[in-house]
C-alpha atoms as a PDB file:
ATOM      1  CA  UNK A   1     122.934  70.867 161.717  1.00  0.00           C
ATOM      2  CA  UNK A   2     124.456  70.894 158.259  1.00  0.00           C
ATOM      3  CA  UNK A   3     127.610  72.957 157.573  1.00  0.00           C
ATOM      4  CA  UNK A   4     127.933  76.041 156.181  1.00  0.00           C
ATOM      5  CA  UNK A   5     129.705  74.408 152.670  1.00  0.00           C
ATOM      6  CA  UNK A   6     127.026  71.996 152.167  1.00  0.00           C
ATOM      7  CA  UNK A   7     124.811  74.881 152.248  1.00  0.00           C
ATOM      8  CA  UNK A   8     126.145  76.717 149.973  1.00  0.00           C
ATOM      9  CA  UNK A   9     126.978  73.621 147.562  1.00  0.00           C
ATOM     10  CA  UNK A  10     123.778  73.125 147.586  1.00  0.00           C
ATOM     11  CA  UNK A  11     122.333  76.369 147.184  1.00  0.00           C
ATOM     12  CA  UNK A  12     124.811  77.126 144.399  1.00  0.00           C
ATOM     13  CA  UNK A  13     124.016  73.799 142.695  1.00  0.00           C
ATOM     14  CA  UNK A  14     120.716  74.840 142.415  1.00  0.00           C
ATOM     15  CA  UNK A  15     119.200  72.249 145.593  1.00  0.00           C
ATOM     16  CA  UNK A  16     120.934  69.502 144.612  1.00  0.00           C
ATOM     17  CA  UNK A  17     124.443  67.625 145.219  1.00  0.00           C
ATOM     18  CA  UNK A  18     125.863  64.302 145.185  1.00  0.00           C
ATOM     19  CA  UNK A  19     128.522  63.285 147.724  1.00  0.00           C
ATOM     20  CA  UNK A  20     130.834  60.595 146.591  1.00  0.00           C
ATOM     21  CA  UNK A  21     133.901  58.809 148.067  1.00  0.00           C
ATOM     22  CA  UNK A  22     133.879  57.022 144.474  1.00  0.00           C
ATOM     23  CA  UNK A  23     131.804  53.687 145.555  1.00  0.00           C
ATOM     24  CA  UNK A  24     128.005  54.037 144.993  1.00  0.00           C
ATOM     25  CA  UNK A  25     127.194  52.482 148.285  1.00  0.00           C
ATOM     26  CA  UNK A  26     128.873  55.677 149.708  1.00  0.00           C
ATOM     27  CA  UNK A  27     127.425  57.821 148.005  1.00  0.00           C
ATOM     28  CA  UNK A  28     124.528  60.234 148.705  1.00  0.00           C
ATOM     29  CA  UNK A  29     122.796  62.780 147.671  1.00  0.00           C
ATOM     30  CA  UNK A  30     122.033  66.344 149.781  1.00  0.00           C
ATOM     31  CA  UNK A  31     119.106  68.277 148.444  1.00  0.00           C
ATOM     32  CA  UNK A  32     116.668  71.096 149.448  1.00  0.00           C
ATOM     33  CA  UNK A  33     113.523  69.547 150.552  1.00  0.00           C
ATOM     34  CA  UNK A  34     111.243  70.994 148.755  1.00  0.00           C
ATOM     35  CA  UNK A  35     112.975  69.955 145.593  1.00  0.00           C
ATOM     36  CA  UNK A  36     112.599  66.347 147.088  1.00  0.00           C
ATOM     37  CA  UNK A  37     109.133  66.768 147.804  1.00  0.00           C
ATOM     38  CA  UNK A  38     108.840  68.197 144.130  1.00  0.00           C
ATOM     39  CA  UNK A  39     110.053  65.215 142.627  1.00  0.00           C
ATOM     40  CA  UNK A  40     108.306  62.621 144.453  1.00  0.00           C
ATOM     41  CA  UNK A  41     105.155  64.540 143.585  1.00  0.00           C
ATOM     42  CA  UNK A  42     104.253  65.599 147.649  1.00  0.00           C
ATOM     43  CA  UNK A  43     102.118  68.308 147.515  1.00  0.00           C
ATOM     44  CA  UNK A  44     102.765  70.954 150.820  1.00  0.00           C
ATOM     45  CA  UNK A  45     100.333  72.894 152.767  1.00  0.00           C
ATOM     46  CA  UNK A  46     101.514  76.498 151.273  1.00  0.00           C
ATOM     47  CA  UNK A  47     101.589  74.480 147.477  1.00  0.00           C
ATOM     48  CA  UNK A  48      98.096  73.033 148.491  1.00  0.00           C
ATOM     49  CA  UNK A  49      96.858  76.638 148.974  1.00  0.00           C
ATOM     50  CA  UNK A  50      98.287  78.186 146.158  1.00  0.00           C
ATOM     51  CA  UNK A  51      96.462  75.517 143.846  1.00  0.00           C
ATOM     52  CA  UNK A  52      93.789  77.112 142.265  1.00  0.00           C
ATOM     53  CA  UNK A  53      90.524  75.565 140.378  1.00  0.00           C
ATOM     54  CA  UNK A  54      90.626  75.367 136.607  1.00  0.00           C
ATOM     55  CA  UNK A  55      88.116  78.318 135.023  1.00  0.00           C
ATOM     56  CA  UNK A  56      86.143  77.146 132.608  1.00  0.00           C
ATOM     57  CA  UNK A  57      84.601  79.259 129.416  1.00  0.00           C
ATOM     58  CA  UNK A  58      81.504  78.180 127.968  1.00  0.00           C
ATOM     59  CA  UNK A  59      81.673  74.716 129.931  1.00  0.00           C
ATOM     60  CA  UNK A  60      85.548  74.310 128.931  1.00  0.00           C
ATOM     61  CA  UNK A  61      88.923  74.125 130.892  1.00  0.00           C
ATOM     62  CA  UNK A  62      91.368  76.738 129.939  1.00  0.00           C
ATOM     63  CA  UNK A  63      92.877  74.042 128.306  1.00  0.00           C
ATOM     64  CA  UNK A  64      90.412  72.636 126.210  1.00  0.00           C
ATOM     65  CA  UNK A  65      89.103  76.591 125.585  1.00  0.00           C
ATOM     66  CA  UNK A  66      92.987  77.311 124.265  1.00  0.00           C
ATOM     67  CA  UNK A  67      92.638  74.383 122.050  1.00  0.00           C
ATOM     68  CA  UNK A  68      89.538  74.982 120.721  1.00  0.00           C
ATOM     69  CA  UNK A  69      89.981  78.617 119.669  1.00  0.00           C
ATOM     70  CA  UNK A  70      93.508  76.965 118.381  1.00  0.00           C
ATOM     71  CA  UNK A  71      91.709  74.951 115.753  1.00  0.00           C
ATOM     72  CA  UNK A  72      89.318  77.141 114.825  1.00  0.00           C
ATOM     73  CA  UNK A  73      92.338  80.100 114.479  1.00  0.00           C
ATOM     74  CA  UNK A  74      93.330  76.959 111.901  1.00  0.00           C
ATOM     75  CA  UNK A  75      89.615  76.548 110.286  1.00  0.00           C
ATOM     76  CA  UNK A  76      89.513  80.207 109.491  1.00  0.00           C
ATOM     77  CA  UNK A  77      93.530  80.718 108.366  1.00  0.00           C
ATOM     78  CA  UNK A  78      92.295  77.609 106.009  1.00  0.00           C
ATOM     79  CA  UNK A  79      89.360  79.219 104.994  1.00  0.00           C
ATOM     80  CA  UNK A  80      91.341  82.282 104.026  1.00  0.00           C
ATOM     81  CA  UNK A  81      93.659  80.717 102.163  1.00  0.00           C
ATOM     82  CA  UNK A  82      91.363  78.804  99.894  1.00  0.00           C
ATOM     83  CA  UNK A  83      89.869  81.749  98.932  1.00  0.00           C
ATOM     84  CA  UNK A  84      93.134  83.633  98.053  1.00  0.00           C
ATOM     85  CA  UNK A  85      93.468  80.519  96.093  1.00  0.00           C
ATOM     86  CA  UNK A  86      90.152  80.401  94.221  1.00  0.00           C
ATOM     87  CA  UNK A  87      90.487  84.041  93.825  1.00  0.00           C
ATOM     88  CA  UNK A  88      94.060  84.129  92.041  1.00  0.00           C
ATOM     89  CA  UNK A  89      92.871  80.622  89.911  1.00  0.00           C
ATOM     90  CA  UNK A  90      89.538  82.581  88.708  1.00  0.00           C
ATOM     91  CA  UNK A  91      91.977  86.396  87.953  1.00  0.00           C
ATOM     92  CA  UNK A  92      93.830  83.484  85.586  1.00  0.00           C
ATOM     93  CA  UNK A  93      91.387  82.033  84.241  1.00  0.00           C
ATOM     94  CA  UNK A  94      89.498  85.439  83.219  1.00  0.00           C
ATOM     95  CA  UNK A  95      92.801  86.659  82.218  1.00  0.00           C
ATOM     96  CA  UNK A  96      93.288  83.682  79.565  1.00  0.00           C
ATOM     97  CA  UNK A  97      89.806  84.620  78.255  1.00  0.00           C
ATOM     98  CA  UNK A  98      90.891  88.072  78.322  1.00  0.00           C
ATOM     99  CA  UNK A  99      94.022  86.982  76.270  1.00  0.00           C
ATOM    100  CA  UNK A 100      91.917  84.943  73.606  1.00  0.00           C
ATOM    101  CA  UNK A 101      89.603  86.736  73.395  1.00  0.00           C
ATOM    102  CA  UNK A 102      92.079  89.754  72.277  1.00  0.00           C
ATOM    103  CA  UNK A 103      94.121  87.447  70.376  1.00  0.00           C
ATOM    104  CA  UNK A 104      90.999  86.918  67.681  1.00  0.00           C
END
């Protein structure tokens, strides 16, 4: 049974803590084991069943459907601002005609 401090060093370090007597080879470290099973990529029963299927949306992933509607959020932002562009360059250029024209 583990004492009650390592408990709580560990719960307080947040599942992990190293115990040292200042050489390496006595060293160890005391963690939760689910943060152990985490990080050596062990999937458990109760992770296992909370796994669900990717969706997919018109034959995507969500992934692939995010980054999809992501570039074509771009293609149309693009779009937009091209024609702001052509839009302010043709106001110019009828105002210059505007300007000569007067100017005669």
């Amino acid at each position: 049974m583990l004492s009650k401090e390592i408990k709580k060093l560990v719960d307080v370090s947040e599942g992990k803590v190293i115990l040292s007597e200042g050489d390496i080879d006595k060293s160890y470290v005391v963690m939760k084991l689910n943060k152990y099973l985490e990080e050596k990529n062990v999937v458990t029963e109760d992770q296992q069943n909370d796994v669900q299927p990717k969706k997919e949306k018109n034959g995507l992933t969500d992934e692939s459907f995010l980054d999809k509607m992501s570039a074509d959020v771009e293609v149309t932002r693009e779009k937009e601002r091209r024609t702001v562009l052509e839009g302010n360059l043709l106001e110019e250029k009828r105002s210059k005609e505007f300007d000569y024209d007067y100017g005669s």
